[in-house]
N, C-alpha and C. Protein backbone atom coordinates (compact mmCIF):
# COMPACT_ATOMS: atom_id res chain seq x y z
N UNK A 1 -20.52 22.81 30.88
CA UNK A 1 -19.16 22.54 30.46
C UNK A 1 -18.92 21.04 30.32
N UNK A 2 -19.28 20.44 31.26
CA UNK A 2 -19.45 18.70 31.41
C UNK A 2 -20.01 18.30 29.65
N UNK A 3 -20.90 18.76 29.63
CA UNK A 3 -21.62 18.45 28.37
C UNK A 3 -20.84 18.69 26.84
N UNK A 4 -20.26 19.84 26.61
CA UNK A 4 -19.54 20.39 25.91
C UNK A 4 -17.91 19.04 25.59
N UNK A 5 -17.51 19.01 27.24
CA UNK A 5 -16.47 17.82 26.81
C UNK A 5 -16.84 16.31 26.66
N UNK A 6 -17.86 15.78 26.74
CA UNK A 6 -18.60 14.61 26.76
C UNK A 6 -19.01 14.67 25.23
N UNK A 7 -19.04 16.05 24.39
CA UNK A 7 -19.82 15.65 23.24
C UNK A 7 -18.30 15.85 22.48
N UNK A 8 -17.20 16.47 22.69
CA UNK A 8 -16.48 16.49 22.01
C UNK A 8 -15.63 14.82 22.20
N UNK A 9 -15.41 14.18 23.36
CA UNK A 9 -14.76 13.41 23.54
C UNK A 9 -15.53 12.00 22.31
N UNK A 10 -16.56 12.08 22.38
CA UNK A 10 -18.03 11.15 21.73
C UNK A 10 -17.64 11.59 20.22
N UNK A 11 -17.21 13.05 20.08
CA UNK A 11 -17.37 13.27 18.31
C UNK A 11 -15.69 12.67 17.76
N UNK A 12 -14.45 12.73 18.95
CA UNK A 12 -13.16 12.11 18.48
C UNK A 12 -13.31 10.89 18.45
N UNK A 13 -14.09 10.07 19.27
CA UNK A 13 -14.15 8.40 19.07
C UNK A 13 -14.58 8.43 18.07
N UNK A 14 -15.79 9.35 17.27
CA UNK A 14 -16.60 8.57 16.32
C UNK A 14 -15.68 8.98 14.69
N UNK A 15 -15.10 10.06 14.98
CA UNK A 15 -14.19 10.40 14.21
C UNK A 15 -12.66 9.32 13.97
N UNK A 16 -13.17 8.37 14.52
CA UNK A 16 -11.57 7.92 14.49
C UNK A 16 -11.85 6.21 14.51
N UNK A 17 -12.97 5.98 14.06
CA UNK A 17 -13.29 4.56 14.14
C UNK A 17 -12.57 3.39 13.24
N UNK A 18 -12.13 4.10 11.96
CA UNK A 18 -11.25 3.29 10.94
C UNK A 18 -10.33 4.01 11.39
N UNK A 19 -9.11 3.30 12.17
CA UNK A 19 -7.61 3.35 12.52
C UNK A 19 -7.40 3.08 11.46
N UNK A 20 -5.75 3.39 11.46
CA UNK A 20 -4.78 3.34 10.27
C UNK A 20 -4.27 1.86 11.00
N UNK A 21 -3.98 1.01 9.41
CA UNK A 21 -3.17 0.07 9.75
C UNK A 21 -1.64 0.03 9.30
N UNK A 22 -0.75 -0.48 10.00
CA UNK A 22 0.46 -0.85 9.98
C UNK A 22 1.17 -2.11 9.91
N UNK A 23 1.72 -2.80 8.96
CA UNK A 23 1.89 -3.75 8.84
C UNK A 23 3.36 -3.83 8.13
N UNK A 24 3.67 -5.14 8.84
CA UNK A 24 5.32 -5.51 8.07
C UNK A 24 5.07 -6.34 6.81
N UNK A 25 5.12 -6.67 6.15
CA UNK A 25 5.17 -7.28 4.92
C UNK A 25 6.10 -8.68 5.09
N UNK A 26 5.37 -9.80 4.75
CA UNK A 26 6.08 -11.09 4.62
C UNK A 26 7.12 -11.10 3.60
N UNK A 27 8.29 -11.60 3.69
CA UNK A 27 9.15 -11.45 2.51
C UNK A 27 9.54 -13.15 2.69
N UNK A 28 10.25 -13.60 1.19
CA UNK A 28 10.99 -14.85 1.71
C UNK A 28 12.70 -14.79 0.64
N UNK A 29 13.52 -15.62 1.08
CA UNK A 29 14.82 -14.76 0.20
C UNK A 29 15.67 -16.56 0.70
N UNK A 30 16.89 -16.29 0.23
CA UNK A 30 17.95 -17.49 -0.04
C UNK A 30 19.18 -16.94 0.02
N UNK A 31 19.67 -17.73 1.43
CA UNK A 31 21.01 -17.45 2.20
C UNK A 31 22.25 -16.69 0.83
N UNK A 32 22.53 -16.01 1.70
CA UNK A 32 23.36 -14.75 0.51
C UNK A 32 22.60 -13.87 0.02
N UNK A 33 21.37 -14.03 -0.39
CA UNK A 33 20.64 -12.93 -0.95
C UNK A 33 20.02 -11.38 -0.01
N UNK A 34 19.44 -10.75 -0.96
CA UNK A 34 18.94 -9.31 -0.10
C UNK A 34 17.41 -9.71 -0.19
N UNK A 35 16.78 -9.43 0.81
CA UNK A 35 15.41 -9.73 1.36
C UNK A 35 14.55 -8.25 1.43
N UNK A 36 13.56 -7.88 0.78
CA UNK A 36 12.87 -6.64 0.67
C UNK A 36 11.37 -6.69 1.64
N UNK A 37 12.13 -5.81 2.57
CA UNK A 37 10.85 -6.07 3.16
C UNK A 37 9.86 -4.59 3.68
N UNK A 38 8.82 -4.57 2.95
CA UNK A 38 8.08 -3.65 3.02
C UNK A 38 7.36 -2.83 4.28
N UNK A 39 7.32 -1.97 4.74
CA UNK A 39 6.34 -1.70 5.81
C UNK A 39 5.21 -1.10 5.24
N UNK A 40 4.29 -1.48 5.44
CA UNK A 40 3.15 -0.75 4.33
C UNK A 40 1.86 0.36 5.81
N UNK A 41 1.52 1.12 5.33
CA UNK A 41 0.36 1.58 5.76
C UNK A 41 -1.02 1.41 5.18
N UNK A 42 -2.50 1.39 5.88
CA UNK A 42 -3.69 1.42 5.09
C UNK A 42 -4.34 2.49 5.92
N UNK A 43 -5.48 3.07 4.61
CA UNK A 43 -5.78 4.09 5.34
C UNK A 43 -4.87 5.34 6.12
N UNK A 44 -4.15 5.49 5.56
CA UNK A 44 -3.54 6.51 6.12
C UNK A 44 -4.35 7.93 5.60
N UNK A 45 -4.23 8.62 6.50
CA UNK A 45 -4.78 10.49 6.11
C UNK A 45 -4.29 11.38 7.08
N UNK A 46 -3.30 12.42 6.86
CA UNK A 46 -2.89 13.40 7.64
C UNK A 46 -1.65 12.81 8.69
N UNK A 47 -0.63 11.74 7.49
CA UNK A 47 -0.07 11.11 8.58
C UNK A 47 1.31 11.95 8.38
N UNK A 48 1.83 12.82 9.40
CA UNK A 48 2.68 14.13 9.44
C UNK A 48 4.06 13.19 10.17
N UNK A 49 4.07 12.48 10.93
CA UNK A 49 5.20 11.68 11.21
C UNK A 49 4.83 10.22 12.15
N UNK A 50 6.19 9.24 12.00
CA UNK A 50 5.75 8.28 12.77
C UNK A 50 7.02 8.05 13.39
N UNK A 51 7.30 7.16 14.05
CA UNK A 51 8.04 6.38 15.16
C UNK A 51 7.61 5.08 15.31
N UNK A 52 9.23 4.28 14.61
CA UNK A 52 8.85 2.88 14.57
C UNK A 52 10.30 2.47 15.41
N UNK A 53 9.75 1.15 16.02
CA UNK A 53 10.63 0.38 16.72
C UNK A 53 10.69 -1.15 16.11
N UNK A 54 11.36 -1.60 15.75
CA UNK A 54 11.20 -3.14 14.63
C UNK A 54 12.21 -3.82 15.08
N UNK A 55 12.01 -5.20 15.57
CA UNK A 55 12.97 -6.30 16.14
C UNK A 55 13.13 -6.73 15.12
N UNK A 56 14.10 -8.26 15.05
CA UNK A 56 14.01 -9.30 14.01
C UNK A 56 15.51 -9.84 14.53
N UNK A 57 15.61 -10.90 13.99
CA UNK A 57 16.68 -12.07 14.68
C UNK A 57 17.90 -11.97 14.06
N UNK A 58 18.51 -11.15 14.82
CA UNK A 58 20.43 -10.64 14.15
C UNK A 58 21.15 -11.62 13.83
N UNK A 59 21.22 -13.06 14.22
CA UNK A 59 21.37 -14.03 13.86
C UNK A 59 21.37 -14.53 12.41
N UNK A 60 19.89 -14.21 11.90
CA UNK A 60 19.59 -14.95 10.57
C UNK A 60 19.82 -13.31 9.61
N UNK A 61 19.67 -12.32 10.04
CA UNK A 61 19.18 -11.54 8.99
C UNK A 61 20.16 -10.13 9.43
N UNK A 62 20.85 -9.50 8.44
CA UNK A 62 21.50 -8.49 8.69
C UNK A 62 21.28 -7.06 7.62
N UNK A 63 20.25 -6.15 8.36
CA UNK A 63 20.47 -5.06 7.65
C UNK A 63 20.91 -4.69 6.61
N UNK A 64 20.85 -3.91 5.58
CA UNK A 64 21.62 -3.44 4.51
C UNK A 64 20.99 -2.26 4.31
N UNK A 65 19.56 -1.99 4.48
CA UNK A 65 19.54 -0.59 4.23
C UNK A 65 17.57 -0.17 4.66
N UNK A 66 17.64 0.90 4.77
CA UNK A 66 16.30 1.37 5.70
C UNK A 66 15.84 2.40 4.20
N UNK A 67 15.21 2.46 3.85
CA UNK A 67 14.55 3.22 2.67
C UNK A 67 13.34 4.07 2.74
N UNK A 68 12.99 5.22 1.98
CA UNK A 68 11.83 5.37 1.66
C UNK A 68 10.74 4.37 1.00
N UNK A 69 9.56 4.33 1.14
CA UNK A 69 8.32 3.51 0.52
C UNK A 69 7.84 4.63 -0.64
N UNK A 70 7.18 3.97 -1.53
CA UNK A 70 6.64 4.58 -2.51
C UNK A 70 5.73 5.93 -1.93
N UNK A 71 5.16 5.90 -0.89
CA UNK A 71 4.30 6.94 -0.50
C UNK A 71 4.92 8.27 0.12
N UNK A 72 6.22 7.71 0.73
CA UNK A 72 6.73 8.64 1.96
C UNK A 72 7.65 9.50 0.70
N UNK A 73 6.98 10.89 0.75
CA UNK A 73 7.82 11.99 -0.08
C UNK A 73 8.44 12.56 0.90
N UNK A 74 9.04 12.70 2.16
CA UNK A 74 9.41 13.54 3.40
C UNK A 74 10.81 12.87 3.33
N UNK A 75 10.60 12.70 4.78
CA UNK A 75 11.97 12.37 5.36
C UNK A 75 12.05 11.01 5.65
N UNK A 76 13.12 10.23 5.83
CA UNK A 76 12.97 8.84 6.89
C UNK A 76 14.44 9.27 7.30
N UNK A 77 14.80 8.69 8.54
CA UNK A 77 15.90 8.32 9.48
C UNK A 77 16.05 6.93 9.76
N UNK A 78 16.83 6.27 10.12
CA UNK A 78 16.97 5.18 11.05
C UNK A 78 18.35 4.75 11.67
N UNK A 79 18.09 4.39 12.79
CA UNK A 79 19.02 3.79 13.32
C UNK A 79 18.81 2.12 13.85
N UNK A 80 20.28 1.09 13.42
CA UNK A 80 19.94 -0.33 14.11
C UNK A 80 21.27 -0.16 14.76
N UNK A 81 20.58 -1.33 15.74
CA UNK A 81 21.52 -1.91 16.39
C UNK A 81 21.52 -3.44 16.26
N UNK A 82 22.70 -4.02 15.48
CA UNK A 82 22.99 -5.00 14.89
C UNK A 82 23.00 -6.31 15.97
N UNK A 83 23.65 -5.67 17.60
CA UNK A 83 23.73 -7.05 18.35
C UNK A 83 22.33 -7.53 18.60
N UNK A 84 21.67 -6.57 18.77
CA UNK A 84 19.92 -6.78 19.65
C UNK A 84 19.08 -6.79 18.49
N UNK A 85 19.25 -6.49 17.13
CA UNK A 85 18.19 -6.89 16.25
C UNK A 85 16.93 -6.06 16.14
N UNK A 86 17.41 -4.37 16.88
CA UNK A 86 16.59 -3.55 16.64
C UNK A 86 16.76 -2.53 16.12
N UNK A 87 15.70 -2.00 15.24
CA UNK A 87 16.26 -0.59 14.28
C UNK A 87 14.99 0.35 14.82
N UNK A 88 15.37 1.33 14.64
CA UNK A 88 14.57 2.30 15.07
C UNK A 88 14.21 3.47 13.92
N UNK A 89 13.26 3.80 13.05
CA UNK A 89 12.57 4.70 12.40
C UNK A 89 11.63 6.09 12.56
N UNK A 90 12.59 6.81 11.97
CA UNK A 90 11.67 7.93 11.88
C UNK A 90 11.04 8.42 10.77
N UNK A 91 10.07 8.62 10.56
CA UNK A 91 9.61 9.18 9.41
C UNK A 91 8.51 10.66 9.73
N UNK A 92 9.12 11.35 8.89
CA UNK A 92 8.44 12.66 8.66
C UNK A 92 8.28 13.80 7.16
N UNK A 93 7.00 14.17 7.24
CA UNK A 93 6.47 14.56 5.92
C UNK A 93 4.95 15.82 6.18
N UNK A 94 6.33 17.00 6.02
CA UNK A 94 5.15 18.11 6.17
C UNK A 94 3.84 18.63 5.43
N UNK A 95 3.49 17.31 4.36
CA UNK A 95 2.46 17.75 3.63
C UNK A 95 1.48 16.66 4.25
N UNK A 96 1.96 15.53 4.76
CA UNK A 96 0.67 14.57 5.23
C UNK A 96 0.68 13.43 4.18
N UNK A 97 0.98 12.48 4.47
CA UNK A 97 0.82 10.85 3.74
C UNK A 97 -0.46 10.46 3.87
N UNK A 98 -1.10 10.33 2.35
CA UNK A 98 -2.72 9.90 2.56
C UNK A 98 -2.57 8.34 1.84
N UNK A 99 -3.32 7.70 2.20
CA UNK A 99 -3.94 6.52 1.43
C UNK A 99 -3.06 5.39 1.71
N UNK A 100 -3.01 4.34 1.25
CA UNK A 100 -2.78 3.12 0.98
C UNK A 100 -0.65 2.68 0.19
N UNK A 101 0.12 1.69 0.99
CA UNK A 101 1.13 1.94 0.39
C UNK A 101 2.30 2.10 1.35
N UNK A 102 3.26 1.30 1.05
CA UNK A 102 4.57 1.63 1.64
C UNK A 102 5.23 2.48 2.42
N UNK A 103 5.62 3.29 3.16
CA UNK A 103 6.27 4.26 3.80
C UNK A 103 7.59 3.83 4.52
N UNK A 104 7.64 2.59 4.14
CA UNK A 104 9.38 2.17 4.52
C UNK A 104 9.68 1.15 3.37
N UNK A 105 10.94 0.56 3.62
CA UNK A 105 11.54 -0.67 2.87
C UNK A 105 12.62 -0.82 3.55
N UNK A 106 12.84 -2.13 4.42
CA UNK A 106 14.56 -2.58 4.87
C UNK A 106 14.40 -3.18 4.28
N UNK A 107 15.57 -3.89 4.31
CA UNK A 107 16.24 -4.64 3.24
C UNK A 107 17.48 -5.33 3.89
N UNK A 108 17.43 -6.33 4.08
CA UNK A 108 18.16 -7.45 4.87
C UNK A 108 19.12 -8.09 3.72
N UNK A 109 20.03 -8.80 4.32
CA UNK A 109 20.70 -9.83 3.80
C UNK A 109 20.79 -10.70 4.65
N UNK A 110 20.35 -11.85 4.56
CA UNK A 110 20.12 -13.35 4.43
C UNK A 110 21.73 -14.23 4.83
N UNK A 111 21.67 -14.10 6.55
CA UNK A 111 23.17 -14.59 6.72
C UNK A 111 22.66 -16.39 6.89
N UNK A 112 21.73 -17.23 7.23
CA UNK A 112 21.36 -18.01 7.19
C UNK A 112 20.07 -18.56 7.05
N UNK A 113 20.00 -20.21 7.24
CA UNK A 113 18.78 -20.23 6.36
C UNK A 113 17.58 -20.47 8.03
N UNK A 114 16.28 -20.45 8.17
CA UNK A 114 15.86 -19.96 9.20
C UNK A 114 14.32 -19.19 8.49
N UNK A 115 13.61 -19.12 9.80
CA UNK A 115 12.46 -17.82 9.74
C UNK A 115 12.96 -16.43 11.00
N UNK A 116 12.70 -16.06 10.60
CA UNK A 116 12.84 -14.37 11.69
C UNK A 116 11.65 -14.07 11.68
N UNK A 117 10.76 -13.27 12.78
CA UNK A 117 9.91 -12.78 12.94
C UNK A 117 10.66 -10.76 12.80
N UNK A 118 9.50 -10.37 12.28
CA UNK A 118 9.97 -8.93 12.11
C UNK A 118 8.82 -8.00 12.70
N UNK A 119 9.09 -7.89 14.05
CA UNK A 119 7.50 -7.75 14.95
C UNK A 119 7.96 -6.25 15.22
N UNK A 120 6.80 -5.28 14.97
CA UNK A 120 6.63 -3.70 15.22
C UNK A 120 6.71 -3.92 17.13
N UNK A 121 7.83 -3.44 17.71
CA UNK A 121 7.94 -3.63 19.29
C UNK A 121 7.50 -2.02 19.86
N UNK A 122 7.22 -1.24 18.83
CA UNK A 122 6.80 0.46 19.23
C UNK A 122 6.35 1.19 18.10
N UNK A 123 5.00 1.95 18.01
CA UNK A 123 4.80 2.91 16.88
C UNK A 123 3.93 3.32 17.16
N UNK A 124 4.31 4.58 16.79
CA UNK A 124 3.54 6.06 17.42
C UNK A 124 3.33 7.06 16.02
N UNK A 125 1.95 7.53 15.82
CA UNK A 125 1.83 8.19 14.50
C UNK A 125 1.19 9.35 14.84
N UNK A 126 1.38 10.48 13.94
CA UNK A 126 1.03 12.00 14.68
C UNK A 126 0.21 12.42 13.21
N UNK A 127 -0.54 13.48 13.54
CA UNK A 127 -1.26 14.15 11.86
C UNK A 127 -0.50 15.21 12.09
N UNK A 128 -0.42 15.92 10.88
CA UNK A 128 0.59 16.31 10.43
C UNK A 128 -0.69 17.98 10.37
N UNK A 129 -1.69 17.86 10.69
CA UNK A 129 -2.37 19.35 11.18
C UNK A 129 -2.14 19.62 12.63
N UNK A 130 -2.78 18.60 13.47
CA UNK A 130 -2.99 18.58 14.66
C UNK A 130 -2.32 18.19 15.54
N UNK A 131 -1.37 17.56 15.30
CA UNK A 131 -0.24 17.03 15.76
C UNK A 131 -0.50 15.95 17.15
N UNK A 132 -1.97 15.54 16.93
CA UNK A 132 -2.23 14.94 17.31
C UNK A 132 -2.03 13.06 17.18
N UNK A 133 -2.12 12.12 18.10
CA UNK A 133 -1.74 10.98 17.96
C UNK A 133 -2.37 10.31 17.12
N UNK A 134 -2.58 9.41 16.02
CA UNK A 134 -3.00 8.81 15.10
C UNK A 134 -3.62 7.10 16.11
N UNK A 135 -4.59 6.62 15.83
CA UNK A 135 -4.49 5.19 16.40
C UNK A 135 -4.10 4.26 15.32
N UNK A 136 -3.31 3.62 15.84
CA UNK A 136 -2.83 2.58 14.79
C UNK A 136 -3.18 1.00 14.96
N UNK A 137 -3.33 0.44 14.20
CA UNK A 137 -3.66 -1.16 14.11
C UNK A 137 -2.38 -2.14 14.09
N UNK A 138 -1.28 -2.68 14.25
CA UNK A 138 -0.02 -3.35 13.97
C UNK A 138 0.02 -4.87 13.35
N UNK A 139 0.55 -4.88 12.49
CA UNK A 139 0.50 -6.50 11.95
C UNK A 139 2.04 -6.92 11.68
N UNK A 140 2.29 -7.80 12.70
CA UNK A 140 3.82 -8.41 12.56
C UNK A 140 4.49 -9.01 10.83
N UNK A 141 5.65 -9.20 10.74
CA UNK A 141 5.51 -9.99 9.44
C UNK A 141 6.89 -11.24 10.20
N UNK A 142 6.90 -12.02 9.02
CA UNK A 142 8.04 -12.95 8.73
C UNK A 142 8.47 -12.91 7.60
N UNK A 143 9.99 -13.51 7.87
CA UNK A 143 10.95 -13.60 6.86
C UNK A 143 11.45 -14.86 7.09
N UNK A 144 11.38 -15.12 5.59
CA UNK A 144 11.94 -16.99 5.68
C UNK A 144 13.12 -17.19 4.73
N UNK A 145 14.10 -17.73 5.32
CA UNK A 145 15.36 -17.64 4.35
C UNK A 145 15.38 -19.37 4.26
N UNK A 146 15.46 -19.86 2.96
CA UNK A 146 16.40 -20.98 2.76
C UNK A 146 17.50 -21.10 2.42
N UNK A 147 18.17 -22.27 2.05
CA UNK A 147 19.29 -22.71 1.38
C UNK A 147 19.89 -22.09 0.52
N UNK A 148 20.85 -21.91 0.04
CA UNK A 148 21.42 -21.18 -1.36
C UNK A 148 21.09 -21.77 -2.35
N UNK A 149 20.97 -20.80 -3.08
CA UNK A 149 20.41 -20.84 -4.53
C UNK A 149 21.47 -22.09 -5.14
N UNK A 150 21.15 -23.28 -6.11
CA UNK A 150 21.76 -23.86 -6.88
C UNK A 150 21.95 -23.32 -8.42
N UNK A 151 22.80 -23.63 -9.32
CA UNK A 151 22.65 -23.32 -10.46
C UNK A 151 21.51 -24.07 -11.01
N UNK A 152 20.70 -23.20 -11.88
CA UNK A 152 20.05 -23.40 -12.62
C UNK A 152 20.29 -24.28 -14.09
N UNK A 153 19.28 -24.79 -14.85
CA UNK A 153 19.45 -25.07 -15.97
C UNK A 153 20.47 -24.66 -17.05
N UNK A 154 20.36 -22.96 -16.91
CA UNK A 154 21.36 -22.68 -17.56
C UNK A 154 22.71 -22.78 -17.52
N UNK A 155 22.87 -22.80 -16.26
CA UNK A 155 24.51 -22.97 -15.80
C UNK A 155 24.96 -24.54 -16.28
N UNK A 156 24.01 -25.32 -16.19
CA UNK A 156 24.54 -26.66 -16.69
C UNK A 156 24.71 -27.12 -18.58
N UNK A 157 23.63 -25.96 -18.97
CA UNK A 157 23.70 -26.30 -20.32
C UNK A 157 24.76 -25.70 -20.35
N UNK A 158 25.54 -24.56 -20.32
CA UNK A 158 26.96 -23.97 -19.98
C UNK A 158 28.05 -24.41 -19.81
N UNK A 159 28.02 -25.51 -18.67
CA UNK A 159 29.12 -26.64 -18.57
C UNK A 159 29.18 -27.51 -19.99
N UNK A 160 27.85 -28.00 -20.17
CA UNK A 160 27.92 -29.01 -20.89
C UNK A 160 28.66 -28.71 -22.33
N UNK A 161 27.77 -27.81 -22.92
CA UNK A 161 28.43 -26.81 -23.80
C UNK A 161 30.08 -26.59 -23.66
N UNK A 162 30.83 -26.00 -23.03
CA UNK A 162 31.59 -25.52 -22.92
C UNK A 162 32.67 -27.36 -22.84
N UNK A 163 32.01 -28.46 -21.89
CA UNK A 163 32.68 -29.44 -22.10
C UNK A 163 32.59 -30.39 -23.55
N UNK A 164 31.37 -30.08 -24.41
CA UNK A 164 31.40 -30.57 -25.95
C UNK A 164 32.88 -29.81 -26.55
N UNK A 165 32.59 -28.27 -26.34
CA UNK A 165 33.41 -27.78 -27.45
C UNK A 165 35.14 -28.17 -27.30
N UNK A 166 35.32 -28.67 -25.72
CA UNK A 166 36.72 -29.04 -25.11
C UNK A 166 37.00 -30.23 -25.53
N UNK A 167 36.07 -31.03 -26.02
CA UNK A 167 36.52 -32.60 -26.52
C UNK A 167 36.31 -32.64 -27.70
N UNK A 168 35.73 -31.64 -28.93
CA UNK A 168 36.09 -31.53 -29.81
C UNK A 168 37.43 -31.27 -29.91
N UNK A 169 37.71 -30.06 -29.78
CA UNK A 169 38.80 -29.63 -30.29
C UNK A 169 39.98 -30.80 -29.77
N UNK A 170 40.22 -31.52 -28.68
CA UNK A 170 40.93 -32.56 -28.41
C UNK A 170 40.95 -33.30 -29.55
N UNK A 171 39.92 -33.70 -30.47
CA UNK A 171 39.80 -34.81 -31.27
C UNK A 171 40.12 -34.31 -32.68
């Protein structure tokens, strides 16, 4: 019997040597604007649901919306909490998320200018046969907000324009 669980325990390690990775996606954006920030998976196969926990600095960066990723055909949930700068994700999908690709998107707005760290503080992934735990790899991201946007070129040829045609007609 010893033997029997020693070879099965030996065949799940070897079965499971490429973990799935998880990663936040670097974004960068300009005070007032909306900031897209990706959660991506690699390697994913048989991924039936997850559980994410995601900080980031309530200060600089305020929520606007928790999304599906291009991959996730299921479900997502979330809940934040705006004072502490944590949102909490669920995602679930009874056919199994395979491969490479998105499975979230928040989406911030940019209350000042600053970096935030957007660090995975919990995540737990299940297969969606076995309902067994997935091992996962985690890669933090950042978000960098600057200054507000200035007008551009165009806005000035606009003025300028608009101040030719005002001193014509004066004359």
């Amino acid at each position: 019997m010893k033997k029997i669980l020693v070879f099965i325990i030996l065949l799940l390690s070897i079965c499971n040597v490429s973990a799935m990775s998880l990663k936040v996606s670097d974004a960068t954006g300009k005070v007032g604007e909306d900031v897209r920030v990706p959660i991506v998976v690699e390697k994913a196969e048989n991924l039936g649901s997850m559980d994410l926990v995601i900080a980031y600095n309530a200060e600089l960066l305020k929520v606007k919306s928790v999304g599906k990723g291009e991959l996730n055909k299921g479900l997502i949930s979330s809940n934040t909490n705006e004072q502490t700068g944590i949102i909490s994700i669920a995602i679930a999908d009874s056919k199994g998320i395979n491969g490479n690709g998105e499975i979230a998107v928040i989406t911030f707005n940019a209350l000042k200018e600053g970096s935030s760290d957007v660090t995975i503080v919990g995540a737990k992934a299940y297969d969606v046969n076995t309902h067994l735990e997935i091992t996962l790899n985690s890669t933090n991201g950042k978000v960098t907000i600057s200054g507000k946007s200035t007008p551009g070129f165009e806005a000035l040829l606009a003025i300028v324009a608009f101040l030719m045609l005002a001193l014509r007609r004066k004359a």
